[in-house]
N, C-alpha and C. Protein backbone atom coordinates (compact mmCIF):
# COMPACT_ATOMS: atom_id res chain seq x y z
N UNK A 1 19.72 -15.59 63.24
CA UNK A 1 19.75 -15.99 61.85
C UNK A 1 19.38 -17.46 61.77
N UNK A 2 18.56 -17.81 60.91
CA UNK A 2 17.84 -19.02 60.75
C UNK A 2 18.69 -20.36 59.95
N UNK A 3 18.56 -21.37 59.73
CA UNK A 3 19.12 -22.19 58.98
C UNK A 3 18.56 -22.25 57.22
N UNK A 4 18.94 -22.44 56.82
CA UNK A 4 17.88 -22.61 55.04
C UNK A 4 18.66 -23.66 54.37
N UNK A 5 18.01 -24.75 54.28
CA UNK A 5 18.32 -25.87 53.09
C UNK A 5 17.90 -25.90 52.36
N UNK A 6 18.17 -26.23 50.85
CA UNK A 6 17.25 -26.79 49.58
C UNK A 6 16.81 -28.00 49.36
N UNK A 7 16.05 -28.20 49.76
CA UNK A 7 15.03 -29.82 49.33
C UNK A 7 14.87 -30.51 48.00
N UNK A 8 14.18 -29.62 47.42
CA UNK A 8 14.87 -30.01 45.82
C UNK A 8 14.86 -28.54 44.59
N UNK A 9 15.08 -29.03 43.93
CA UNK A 9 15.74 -27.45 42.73
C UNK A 9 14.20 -26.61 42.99
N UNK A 10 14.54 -25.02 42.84
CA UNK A 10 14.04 -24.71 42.96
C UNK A 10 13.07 -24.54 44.20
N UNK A 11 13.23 -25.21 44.89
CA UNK A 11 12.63 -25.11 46.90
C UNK A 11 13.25 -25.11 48.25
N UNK A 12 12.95 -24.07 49.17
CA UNK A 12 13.76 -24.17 50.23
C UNK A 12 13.08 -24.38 51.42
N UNK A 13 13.66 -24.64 51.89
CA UNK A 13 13.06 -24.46 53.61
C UNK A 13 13.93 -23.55 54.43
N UNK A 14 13.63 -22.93 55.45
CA UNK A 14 13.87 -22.26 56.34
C UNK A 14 13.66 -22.22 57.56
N UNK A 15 14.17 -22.23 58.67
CA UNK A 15 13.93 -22.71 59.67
C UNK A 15 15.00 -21.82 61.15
N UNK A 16 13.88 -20.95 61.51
CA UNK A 16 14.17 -19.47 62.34
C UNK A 16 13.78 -19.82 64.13
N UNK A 17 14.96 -19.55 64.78
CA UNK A 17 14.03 -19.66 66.23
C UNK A 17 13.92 -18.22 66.92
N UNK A 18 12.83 -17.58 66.99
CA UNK A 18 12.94 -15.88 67.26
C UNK A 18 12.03 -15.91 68.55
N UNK A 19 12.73 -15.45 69.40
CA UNK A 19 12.11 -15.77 71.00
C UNK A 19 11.72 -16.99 71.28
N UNK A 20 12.34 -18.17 70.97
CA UNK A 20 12.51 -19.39 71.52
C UNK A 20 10.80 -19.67 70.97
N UNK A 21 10.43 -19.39 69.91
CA UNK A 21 9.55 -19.71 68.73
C UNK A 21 9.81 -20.51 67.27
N UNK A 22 9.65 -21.50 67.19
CA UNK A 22 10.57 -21.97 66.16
C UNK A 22 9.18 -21.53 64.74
N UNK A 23 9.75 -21.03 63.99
CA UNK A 23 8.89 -21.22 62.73
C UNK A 23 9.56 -21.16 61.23
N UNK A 24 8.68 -22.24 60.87
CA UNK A 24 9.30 -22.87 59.53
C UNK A 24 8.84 -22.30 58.24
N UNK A 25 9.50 -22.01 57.35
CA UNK A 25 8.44 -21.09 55.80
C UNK A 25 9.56 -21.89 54.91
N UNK A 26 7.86 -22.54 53.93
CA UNK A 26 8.61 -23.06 52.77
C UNK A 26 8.97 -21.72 51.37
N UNK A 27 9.79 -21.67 50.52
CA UNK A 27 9.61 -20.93 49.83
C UNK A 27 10.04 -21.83 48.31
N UNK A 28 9.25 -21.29 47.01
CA UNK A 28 9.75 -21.88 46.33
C UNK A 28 9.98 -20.60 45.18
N UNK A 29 11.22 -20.74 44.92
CA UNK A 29 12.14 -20.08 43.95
C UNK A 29 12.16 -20.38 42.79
N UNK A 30 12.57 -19.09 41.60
CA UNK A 30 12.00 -19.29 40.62
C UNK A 30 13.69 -19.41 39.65
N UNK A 31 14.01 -19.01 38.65
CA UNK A 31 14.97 -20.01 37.56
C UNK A 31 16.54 -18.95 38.07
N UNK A 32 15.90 -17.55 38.68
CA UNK A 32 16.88 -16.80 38.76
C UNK A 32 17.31 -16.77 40.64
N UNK A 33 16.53 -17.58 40.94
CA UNK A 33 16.78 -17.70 42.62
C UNK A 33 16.10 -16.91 43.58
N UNK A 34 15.39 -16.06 42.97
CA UNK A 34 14.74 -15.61 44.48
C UNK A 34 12.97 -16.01 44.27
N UNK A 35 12.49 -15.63 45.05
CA UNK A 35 11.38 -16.31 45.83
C UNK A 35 10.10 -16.18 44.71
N UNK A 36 9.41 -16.78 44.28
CA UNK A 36 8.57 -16.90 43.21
C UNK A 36 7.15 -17.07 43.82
N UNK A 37 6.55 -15.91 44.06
CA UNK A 37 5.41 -15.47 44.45
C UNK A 37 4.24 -16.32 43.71
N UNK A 38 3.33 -16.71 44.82
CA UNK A 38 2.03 -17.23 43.63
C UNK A 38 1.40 -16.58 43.10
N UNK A 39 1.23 -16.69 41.75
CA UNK A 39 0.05 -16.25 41.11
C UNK A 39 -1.52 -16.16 41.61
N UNK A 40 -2.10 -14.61 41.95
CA UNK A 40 -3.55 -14.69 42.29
C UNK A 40 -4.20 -13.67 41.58
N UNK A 41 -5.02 -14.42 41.00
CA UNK A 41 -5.72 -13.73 39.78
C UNK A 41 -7.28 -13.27 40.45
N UNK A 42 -7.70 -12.35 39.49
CA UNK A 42 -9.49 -12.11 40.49
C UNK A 42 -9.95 -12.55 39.58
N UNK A 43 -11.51 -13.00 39.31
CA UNK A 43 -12.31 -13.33 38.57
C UNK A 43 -13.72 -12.82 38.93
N UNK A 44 -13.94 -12.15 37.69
CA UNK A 44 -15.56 -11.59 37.85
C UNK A 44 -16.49 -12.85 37.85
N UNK A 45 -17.85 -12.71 38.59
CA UNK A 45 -18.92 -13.40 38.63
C UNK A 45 -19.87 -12.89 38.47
N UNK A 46 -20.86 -13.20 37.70
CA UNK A 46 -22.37 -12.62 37.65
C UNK A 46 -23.40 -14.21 37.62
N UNK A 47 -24.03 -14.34 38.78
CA UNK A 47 -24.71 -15.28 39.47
C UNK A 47 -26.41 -15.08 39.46
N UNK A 48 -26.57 -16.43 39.35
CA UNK A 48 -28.18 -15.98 39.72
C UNK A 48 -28.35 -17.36 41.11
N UNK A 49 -28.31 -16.61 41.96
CA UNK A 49 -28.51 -17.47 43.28
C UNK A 49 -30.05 -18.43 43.41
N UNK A 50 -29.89 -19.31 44.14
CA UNK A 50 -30.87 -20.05 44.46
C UNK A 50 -32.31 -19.72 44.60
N UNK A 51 -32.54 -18.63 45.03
CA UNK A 51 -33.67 -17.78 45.28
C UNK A 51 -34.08 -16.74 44.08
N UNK A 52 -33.19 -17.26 43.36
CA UNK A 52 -33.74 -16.38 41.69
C UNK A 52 -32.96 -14.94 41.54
N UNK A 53 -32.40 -14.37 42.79
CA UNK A 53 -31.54 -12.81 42.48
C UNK A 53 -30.25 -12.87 41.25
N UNK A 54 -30.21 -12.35 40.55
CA UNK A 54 -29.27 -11.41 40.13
C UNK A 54 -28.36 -10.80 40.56
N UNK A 55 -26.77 -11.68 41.09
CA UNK A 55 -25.78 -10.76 41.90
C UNK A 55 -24.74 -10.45 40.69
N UNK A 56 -24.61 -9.21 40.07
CA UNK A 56 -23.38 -9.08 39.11
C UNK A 56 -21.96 -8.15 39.83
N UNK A 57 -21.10 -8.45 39.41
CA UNK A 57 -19.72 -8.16 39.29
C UNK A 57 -19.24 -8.25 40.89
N UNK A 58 -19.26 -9.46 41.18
CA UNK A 58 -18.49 -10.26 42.08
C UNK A 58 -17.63 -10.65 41.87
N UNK A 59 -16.48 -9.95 42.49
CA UNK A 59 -14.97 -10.50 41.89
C UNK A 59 -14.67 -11.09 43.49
N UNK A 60 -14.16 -12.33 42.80
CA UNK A 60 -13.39 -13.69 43.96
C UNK A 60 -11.96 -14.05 43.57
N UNK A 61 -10.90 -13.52 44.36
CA UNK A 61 -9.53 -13.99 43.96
C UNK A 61 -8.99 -15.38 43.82
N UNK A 62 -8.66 -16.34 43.07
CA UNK A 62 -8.32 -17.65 43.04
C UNK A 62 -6.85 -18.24 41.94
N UNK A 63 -6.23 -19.09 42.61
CA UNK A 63 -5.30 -19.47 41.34
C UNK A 63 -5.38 -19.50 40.22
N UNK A 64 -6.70 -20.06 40.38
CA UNK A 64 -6.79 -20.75 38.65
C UNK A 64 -8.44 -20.40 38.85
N UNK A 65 -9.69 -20.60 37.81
CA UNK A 65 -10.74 -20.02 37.67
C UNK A 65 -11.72 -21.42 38.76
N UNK A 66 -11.08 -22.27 38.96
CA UNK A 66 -11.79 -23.66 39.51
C UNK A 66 -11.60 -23.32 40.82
N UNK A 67 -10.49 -22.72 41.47
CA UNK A 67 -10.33 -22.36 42.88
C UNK A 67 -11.23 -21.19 43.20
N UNK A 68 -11.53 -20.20 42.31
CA UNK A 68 -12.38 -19.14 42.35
C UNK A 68 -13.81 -19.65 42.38
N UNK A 69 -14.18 -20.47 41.49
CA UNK A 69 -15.73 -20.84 41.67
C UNK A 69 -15.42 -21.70 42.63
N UNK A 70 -14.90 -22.86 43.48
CA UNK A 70 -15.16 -23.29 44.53
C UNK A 70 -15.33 -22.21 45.66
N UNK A 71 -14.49 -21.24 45.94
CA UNK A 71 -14.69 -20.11 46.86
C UNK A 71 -15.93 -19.51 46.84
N UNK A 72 -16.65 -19.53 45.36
CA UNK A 72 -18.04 -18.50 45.20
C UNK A 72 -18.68 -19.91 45.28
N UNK A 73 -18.76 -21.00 45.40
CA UNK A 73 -19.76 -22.06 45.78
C UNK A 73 -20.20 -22.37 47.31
N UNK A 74 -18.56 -21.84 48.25
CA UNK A 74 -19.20 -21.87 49.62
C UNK A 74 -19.98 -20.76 49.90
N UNK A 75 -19.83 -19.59 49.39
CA UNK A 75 -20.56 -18.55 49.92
C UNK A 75 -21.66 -18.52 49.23
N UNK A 76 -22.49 -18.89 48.19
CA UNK A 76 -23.50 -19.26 47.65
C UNK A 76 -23.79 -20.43 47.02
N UNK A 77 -24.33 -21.21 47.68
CA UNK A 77 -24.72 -22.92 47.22
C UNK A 77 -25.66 -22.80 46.68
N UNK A 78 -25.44 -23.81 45.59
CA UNK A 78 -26.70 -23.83 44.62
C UNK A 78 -26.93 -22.56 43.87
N UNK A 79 -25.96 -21.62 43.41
CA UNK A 79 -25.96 -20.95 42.46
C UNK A 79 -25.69 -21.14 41.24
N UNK A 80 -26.03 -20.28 40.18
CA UNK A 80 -26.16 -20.73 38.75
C UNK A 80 -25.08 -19.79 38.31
N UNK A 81 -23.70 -19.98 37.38
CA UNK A 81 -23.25 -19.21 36.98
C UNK A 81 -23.16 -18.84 35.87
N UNK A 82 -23.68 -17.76 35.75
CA UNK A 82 -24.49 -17.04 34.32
C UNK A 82 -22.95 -16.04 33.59
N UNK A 83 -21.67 -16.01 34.26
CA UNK A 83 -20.80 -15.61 33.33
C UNK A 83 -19.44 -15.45 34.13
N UNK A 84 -18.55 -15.18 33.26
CA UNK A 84 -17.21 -15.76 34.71
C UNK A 84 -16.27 -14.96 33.59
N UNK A 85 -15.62 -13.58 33.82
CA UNK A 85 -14.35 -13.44 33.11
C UNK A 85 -13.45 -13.20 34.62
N UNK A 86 -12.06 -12.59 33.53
CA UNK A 86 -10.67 -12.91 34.54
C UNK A 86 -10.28 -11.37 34.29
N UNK A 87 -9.61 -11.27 35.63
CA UNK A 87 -9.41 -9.49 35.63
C UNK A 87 -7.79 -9.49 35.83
N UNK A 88 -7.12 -9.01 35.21
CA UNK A 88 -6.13 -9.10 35.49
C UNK A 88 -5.47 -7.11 34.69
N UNK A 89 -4.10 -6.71 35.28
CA UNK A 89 -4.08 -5.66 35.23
C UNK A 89 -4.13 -5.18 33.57
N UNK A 90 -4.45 -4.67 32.89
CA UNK A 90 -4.70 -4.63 31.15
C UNK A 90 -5.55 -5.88 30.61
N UNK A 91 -5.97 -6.36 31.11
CA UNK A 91 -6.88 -8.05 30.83
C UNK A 91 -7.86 -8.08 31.03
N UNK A 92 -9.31 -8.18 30.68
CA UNK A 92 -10.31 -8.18 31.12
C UNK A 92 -10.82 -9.30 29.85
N UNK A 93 -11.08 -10.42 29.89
CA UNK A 93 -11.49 -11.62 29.13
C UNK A 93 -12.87 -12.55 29.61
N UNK A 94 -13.39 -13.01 28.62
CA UNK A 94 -14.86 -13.45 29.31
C UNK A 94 -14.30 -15.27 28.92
N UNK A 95 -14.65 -15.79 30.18
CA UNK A 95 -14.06 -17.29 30.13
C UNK A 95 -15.18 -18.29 29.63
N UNK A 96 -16.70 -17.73 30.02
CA UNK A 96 -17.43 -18.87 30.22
C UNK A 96 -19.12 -17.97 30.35
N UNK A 97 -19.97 -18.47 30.02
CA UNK A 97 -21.55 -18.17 30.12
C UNK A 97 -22.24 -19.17 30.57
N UNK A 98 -23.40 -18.83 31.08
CA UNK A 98 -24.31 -20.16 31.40
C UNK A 98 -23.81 -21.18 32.25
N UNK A 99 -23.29 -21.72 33.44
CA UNK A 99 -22.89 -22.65 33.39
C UNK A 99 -24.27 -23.28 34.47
């Protein structure tokens, strides 16, 4: 059984040695005390890549829609993004055109 302190409201640390392995997991907790999962949202992409193609309905999972297009910027540089909605379960919303 591991040790667990609170660092500050709402955050803990934990700190387990399991076969003389020490490993540490931060967790941060939400108003009712247990563990408050991050939010990861998908976001559709429809791109027109550097070379002129047409890639539609590329969905890239990201926090927020800025973490999602940085993720679709390493895997295609110098792409044009021609439309960007957010998928979420009953949600389907268009964020942005042209960019």
């Amino acid at each position: 059984m591991g040790q667990t302190r609170k660092i500050t409201a709402g955050t803990e640390i934990c700190i387990e040695l399991i076969e003389g392995v020490c490993y540490l997991t931060h967790k941060r907790l939400n108003e009712e005390g247990f563990v408050a999962h991050p939010v990861i949202t998908k976001y559709g992409f429809r791109i027109c890549t550097r070379s002129g193609l047409i890639v539609d309905k590329l969905l890239i999972h990201g926090r927020d829609e800025g973490d999602a297009e940085r993720k679709l910027r390493q895997m295609y540089r110098h792409c044009r993004i021609l439309q960007c909605t957010v998928h979420q379960p009953g949600q389907n919303t268009e964020l942005a055109a042209a960019r």
